[in-house]
N, C-alpha and C. Protein backbone atom coordinates (compact mmCIF):
# COMPACT_ATOMS: atom_id res chain seq x y z
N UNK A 1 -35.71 -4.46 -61.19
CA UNK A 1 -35.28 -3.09 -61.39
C UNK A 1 -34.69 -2.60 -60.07
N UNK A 2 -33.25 -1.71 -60.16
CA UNK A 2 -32.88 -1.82 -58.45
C UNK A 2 -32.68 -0.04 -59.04
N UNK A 3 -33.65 0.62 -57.39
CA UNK A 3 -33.73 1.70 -57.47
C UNK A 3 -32.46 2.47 -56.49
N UNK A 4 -31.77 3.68 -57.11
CA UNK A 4 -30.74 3.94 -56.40
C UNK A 4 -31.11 5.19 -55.90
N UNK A 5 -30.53 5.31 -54.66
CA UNK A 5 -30.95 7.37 -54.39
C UNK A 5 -29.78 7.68 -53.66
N UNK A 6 -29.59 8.84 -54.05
CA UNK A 6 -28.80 9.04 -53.00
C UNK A 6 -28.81 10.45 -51.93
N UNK A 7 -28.21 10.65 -50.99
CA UNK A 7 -28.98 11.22 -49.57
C UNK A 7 -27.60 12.26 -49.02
N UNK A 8 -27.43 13.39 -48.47
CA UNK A 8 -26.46 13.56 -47.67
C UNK A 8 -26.61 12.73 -46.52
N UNK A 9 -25.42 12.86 -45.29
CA UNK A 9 -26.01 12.57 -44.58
C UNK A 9 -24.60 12.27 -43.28
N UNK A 10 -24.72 11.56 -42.30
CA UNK A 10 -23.47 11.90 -41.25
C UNK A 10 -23.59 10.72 -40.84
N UNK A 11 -22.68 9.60 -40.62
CA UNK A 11 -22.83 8.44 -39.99
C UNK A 11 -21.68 8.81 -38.98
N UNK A 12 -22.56 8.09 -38.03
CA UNK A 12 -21.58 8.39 -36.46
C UNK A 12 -21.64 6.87 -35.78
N UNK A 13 -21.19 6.86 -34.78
CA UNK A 13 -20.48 5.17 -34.11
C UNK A 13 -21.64 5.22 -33.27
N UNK A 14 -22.25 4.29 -32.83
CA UNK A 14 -22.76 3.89 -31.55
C UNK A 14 -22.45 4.29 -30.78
N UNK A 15 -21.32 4.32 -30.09
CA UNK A 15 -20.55 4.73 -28.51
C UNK A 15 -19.25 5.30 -28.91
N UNK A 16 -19.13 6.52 -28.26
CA UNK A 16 -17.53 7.23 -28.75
C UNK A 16 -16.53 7.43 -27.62
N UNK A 17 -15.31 6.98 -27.58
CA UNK A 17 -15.06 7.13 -26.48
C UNK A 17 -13.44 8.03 -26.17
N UNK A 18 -13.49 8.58 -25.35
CA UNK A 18 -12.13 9.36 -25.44
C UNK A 18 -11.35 9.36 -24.63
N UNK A 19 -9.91 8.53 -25.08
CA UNK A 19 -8.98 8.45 -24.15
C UNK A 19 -7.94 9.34 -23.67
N UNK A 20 -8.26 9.12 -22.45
CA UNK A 20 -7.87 10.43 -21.28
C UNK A 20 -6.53 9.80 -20.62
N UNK A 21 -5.35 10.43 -20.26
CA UNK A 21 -4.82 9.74 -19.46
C UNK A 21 -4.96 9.72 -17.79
N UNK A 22 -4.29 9.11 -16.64
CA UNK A 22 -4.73 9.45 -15.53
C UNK A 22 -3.51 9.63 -14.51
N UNK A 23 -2.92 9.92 -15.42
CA UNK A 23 -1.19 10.41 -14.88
C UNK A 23 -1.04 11.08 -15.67
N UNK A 24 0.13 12.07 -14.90
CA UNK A 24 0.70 13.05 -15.71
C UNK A 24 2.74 12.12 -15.73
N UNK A 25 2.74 12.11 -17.10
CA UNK A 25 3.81 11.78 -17.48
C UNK A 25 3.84 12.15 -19.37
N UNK A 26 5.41 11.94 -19.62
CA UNK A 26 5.65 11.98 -20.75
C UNK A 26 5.53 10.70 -21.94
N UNK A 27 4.38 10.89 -22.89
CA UNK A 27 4.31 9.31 -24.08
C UNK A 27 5.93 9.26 -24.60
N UNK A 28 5.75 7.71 -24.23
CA UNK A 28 6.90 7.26 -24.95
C UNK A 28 6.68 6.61 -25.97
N UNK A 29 5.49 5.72 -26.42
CA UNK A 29 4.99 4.89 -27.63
C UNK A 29 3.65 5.82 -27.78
N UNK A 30 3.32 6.25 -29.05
CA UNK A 30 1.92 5.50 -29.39
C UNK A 30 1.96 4.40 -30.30
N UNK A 31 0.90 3.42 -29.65
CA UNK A 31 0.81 2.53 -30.60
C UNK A 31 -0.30 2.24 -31.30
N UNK A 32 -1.50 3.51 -31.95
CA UNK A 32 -2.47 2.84 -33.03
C UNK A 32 -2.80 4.17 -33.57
N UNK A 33 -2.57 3.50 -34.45
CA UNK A 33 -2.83 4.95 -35.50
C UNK A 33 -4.43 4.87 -35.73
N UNK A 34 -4.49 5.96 -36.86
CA UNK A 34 -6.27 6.69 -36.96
C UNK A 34 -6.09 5.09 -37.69
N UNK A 35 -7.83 4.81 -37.64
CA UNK A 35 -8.48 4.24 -38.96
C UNK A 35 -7.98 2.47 -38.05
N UNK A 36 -7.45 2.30 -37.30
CA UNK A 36 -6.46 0.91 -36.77
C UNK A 36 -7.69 0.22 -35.88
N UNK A 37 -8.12 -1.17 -35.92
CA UNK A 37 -8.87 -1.85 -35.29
C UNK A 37 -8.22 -1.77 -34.21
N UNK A 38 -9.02 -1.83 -32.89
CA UNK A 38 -8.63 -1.99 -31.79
C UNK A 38 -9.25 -2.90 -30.68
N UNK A 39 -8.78 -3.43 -29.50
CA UNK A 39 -9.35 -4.59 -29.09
C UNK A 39 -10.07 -4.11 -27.67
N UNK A 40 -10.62 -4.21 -26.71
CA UNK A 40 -10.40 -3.96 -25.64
C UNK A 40 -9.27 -4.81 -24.73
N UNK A 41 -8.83 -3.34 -24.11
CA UNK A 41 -7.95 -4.05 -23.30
C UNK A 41 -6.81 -3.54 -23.96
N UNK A 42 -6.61 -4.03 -25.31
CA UNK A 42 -5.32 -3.39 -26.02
C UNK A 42 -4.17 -2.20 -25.42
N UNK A 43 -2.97 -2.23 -25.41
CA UNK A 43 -2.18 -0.65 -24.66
C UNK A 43 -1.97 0.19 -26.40
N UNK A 44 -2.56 1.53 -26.20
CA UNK A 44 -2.59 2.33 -27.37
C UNK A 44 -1.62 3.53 -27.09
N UNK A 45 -1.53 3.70 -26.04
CA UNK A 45 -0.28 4.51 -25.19
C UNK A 45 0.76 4.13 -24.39
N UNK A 46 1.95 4.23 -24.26
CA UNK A 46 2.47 3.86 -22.85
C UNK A 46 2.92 5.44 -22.68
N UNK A 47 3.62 5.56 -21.46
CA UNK A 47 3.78 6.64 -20.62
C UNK A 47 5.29 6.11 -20.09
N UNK A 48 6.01 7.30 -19.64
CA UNK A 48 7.13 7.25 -18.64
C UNK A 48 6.74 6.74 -17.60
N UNK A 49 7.48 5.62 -17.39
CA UNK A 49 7.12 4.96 -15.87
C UNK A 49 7.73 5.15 -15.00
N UNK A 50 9.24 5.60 -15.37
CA UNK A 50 9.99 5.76 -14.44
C UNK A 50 10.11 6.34 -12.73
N UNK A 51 9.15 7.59 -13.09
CA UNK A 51 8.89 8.31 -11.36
C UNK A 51 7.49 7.41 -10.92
N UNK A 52 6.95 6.74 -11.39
CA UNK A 52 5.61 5.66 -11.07
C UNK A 52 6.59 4.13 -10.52
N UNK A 53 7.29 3.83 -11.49
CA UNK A 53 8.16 2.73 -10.81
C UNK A 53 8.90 2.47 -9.58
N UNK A 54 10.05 4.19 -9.38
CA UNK A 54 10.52 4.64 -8.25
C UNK A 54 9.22 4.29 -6.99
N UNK A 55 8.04 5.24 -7.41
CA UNK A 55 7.01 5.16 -6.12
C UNK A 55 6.76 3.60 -5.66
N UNK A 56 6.82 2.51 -7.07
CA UNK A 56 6.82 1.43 -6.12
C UNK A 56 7.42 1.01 -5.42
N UNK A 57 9.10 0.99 -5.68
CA UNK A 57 10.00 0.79 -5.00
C UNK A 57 10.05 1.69 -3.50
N UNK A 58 9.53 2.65 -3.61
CA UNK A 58 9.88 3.35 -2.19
C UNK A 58 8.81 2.97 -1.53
N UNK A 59 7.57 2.64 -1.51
CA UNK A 59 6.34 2.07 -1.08
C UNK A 59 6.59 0.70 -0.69
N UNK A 60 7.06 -0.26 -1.51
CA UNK A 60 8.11 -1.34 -1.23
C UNK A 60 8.92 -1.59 0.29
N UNK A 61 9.88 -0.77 -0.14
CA UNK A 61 11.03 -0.16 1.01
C UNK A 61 10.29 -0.22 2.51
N UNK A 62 9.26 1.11 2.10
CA UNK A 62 8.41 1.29 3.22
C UNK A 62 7.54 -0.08 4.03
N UNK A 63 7.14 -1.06 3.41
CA UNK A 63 6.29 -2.05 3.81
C UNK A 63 8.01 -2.65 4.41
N UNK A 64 8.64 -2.69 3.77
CA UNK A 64 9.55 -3.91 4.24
C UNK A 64 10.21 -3.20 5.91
N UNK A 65 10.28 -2.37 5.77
CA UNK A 65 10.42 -1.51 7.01
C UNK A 65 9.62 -1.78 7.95
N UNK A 66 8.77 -1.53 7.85
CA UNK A 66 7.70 -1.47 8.77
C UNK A 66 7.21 -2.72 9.08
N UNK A 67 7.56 -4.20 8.22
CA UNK A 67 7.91 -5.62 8.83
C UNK A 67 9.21 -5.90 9.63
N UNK A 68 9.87 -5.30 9.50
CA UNK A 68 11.40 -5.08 10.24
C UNK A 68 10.67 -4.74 12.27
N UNK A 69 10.00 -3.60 11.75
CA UNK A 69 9.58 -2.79 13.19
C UNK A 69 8.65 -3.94 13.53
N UNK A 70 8.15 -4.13 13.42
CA UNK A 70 6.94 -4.96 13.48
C UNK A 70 7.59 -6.73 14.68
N UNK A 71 8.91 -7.15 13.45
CA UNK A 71 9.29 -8.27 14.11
C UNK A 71 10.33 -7.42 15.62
N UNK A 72 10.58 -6.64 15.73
CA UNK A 72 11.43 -6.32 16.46
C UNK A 72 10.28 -5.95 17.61
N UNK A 73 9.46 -5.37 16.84
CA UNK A 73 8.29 -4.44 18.46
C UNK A 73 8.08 -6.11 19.30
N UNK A 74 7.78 -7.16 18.19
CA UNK A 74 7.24 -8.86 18.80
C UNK A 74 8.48 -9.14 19.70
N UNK A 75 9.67 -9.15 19.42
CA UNK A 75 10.94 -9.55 20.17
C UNK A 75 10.96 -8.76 21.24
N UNK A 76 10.42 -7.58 21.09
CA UNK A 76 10.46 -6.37 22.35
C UNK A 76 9.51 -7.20 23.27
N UNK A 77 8.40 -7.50 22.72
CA UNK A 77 7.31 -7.82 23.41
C UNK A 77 7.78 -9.07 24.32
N UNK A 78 8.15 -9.92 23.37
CA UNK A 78 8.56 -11.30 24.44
C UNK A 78 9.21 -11.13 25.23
N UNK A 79 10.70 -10.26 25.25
CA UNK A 79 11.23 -10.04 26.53
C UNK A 79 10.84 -9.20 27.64
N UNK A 80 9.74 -8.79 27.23
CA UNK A 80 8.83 -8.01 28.08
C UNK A 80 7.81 -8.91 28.78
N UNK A 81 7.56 -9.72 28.20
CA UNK A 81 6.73 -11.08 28.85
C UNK A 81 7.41 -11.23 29.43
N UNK A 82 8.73 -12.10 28.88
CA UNK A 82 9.50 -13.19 30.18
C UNK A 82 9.88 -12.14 31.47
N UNK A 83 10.02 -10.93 31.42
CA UNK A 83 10.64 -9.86 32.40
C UNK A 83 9.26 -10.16 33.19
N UNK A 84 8.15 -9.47 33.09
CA UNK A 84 7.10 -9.33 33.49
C UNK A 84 6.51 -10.75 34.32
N UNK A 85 6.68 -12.04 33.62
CA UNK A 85 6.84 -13.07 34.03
C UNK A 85 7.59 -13.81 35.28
N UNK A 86 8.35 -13.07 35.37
CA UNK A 86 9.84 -13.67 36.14
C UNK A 86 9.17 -12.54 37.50
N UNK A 87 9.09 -11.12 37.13
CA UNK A 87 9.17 -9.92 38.39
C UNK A 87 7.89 -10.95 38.86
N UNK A 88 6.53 -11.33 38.57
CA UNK A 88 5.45 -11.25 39.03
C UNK A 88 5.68 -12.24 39.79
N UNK A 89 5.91 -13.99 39.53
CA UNK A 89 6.67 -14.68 40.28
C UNK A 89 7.44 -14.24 41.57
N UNK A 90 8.63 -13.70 41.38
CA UNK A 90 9.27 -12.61 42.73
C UNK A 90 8.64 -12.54 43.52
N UNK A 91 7.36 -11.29 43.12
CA UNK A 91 6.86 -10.65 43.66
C UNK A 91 5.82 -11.79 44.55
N UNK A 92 4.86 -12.83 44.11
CA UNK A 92 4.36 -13.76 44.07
C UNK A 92 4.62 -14.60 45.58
N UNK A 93 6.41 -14.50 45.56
CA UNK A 93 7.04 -15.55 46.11
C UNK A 93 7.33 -14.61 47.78
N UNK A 94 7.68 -13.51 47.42
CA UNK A 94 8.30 -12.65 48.40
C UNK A 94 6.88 -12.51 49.00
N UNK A 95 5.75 -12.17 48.75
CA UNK A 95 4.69 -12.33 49.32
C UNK A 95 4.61 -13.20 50.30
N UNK A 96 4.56 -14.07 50.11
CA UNK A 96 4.32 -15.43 50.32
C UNK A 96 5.18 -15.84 51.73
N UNK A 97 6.17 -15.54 51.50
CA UNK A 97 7.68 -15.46 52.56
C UNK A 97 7.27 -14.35 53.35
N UNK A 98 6.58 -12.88 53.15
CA UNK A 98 6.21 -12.06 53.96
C UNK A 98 5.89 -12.65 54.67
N UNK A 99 4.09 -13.29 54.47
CA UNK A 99 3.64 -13.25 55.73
C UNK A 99 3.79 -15.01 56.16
N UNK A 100 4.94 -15.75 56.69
CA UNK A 100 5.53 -16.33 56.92
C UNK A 100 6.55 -15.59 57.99
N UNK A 101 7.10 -14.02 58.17
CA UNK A 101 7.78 -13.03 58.19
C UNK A 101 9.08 -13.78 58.22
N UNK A 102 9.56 -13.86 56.81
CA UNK A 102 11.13 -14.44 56.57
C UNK A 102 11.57 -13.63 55.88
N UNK A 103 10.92 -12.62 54.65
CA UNK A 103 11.37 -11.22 54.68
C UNK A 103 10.79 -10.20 55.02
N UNK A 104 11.19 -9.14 55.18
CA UNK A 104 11.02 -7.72 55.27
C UNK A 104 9.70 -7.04 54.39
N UNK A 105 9.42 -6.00 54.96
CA UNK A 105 8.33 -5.49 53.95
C UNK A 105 8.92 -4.73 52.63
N UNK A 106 10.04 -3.74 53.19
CA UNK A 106 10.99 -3.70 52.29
C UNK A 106 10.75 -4.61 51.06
N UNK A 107 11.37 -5.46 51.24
CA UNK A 107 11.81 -6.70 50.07
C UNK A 107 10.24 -6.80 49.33
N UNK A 108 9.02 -6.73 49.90
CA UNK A 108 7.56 -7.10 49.38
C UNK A 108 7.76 -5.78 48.95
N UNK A 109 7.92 -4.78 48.69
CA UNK A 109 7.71 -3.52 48.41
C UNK A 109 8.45 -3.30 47.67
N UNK A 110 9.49 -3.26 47.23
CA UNK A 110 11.27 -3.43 46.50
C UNK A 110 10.60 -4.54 45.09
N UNK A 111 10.08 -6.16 45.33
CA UNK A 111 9.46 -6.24 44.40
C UNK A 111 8.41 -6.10 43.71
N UNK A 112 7.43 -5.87 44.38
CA UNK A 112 6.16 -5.32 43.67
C UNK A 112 6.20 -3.78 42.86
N UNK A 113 7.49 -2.83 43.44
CA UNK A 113 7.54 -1.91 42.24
C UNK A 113 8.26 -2.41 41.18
N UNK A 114 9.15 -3.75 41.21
CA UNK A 114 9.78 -4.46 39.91
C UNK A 114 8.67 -5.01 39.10
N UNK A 115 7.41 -5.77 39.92
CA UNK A 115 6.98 -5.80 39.38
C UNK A 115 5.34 -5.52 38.78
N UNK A 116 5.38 -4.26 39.04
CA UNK A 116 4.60 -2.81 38.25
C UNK A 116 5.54 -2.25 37.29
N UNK A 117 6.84 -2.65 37.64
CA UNK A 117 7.15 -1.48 36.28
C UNK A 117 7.09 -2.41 35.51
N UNK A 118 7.55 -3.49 35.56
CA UNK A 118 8.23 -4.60 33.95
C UNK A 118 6.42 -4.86 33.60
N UNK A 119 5.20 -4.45 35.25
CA UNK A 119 3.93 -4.53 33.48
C UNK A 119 3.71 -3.48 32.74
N UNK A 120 4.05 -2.29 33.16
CA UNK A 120 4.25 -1.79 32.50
C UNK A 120 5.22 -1.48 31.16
N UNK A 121 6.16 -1.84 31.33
CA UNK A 121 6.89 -2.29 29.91
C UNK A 121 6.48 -3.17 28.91
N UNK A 122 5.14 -4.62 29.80
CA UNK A 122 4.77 -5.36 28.94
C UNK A 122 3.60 -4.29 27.99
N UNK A 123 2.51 -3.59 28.73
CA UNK A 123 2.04 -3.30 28.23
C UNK A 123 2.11 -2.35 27.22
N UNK A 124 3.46 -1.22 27.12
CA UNK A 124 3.94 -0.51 26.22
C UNK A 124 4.62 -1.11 25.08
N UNK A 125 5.22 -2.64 25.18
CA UNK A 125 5.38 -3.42 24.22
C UNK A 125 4.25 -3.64 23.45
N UNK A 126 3.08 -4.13 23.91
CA UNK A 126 1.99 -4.38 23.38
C UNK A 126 1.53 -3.55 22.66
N UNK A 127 1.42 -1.77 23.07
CA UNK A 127 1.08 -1.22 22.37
C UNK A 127 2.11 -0.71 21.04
N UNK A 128 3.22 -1.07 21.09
CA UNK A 128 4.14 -1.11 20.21
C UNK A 128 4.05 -1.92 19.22
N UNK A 129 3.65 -3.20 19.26
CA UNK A 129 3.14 -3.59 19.00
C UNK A 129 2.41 -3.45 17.65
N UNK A 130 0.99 -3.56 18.32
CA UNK A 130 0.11 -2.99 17.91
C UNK A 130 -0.08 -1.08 16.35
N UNK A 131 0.67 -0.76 16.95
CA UNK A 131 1.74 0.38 16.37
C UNK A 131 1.97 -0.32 15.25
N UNK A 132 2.76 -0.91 15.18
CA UNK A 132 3.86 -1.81 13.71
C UNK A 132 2.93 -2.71 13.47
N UNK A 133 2.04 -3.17 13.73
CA UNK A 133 0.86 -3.70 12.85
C UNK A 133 -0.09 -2.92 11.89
N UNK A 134 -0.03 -1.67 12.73
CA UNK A 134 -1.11 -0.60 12.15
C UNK A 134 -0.26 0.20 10.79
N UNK A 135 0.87 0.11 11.19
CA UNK A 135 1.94 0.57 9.64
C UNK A 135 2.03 0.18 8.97
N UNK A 136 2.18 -1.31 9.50
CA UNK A 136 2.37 -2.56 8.18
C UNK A 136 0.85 -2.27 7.12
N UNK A 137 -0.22 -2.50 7.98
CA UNK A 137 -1.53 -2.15 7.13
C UNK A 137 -1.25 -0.88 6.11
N UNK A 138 -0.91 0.00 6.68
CA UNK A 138 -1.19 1.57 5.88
C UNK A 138 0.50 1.51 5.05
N UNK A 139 0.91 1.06 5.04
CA UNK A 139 2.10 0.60 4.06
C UNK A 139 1.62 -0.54 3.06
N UNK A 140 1.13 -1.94 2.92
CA UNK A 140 0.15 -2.03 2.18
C UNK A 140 -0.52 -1.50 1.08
N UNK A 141 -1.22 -0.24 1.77
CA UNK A 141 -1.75 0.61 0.96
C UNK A 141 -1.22 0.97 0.32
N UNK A 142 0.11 2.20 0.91
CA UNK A 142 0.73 3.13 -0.12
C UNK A 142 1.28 2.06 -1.31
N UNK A 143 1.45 0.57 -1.03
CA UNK A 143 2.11 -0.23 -2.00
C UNK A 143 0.54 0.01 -3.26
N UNK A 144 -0.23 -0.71 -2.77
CA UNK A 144 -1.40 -0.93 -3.40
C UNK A 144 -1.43 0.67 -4.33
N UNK A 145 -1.56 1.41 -4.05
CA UNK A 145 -1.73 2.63 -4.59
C UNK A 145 -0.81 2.81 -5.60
N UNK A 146 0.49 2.68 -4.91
CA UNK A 146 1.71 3.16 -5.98
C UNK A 146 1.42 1.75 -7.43
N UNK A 147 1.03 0.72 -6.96
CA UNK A 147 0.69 -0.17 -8.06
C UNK A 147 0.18 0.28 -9.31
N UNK A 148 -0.94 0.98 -8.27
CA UNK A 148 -2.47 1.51 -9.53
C UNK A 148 -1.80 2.55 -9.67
N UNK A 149 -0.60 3.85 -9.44
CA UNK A 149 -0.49 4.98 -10.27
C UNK A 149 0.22 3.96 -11.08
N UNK A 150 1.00 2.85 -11.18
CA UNK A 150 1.98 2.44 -12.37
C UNK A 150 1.04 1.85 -13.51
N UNK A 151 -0.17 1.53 -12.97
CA UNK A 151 -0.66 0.30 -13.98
C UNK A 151 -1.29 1.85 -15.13
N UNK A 152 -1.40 3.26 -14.62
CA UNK A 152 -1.65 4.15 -15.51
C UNK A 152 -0.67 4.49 -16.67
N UNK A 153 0.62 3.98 -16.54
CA UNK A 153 1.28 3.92 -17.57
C UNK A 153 1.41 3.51 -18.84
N UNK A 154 -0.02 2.58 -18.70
CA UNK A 154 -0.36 2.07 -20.32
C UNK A 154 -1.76 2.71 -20.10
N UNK A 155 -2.31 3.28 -21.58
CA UNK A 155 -3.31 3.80 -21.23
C UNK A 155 -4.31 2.45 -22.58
N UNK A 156 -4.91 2.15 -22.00
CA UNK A 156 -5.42 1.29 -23.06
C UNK A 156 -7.01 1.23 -23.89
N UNK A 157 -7.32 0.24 -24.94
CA UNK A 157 -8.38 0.78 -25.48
C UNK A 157 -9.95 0.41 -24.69
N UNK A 158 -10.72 1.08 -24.22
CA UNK A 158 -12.14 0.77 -23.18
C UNK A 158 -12.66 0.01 -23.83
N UNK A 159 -12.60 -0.14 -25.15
CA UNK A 159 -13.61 -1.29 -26.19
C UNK A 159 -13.34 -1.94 -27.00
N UNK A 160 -13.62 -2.84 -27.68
CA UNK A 160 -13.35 -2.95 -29.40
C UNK A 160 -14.00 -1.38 -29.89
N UNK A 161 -12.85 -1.31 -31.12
CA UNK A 161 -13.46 -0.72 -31.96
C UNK A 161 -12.35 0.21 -32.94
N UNK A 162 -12.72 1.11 -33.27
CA UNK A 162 -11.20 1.42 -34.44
C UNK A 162 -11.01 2.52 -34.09
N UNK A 163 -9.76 3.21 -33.97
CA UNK A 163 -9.47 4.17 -33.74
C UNK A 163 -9.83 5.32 -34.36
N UNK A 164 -10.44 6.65 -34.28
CA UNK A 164 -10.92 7.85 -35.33
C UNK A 164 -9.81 8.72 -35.05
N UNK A 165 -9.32 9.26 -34.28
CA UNK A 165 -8.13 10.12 -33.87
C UNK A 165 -6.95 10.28 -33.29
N UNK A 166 -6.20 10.56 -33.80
CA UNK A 166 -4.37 10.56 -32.71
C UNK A 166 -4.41 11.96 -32.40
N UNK A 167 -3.89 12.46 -31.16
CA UNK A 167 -4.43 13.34 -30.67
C UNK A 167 -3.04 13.93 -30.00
N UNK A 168 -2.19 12.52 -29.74
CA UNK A 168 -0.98 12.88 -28.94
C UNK A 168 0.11 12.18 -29.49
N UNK A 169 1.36 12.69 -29.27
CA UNK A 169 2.53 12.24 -30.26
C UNK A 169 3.40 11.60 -28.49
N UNK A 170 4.88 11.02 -29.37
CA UNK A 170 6.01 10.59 -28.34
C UNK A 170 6.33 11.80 -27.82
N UNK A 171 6.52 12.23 -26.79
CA UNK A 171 7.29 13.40 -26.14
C UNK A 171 6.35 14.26 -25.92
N UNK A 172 4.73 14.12 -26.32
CA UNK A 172 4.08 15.24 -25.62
C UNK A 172 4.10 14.87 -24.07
N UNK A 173 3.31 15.58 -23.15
CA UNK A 173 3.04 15.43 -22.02
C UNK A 173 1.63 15.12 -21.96
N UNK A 174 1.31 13.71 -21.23
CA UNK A 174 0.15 13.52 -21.20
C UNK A 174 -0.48 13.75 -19.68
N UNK A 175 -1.28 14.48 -19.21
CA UNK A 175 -1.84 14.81 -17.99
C UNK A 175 -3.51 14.31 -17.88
N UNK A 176 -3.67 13.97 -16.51
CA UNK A 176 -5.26 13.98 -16.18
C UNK A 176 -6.52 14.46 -17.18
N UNK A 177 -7.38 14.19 -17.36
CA UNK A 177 -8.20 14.97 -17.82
C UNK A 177 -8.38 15.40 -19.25
């Protein structure tokens, strides 16, 4: 004998989840309608990429720049070695010949400010340097960053599971939150 009853009653999902976007741009696709299985991972939105794409490219630009400065501050640097190299030698040599007295103090004095200044040029290379290393890093970033605002251009599904609501059409504006 099979007993039947029947009950009001509200069946609800396990876990509900609501997709938010995390850019503000305009939908160009949706792609899953109400009632539509969905996968995780799946793209159920895309977005205008276009001003997200630009940012990579100029973030791009920027890193490649700042490897430009970078090889040039190194080329600065080496001829700032060999300068620095060559005065200290001079200086080294004229010493040397001083007190021998075959030159002048003059001449010991004449090179030792050649060579104080060229270390000093080495060492402002260095910190130049150093400079265009520290850009290259923080250019990097802005790349890294501008990546993750683009990869917000698909907004996709957090789980398996089926879609209950469309919420947003092509041409709305989808924003944060």
């Amino acid at each position: 004998v099979t007993h039947l009853y029947e009950a009001p009653g509200t069946i609800r999902p396990l876990t509900e989840s609501v997709i938010e976007s995390q850019a503000s741009a305009k939908i160009i696709k949706v792609l899953a309608r109400p009632g539509a299985a969905v996968k995780a991972g799946q793209t159920l939105i895309e977005l205008d990429a276009r001003r997200l794409n630009t940012q990579v490219k100029q973030a791009m630009e920027g890193l490649s720049i700042a490897r430009k400065q970078l090889t040039q501050a190194e080329k600065s640097r080496d001829e700032s070695r060999a300068g620095h190299n060559q005065a200290e030698s001079d200086y080294q040599r004229t010493a040397k010949l001083f007190k021998s007295a075959i030159v002048s103090s003059q001449k010991v004095d004449q090179d030792k400010s050649l060579y104080l200044q060229a270390k000093a040029r080495l060492e402002k290379a260095d910190q130049a340097v150093h400079a265009a290393t520290a850009a290259i890093r923080q250019a990097e970033e802005v790349v890294k960053e501008a990546r993750i605002g683009l990869s917000y251009s698909k907004i996709t599904s957090p789980a398996d599971g089926v879609v209950a609501k469309r919420m947003a059409d092509p041409g709305d504006l989808a924003v944060p939150g």
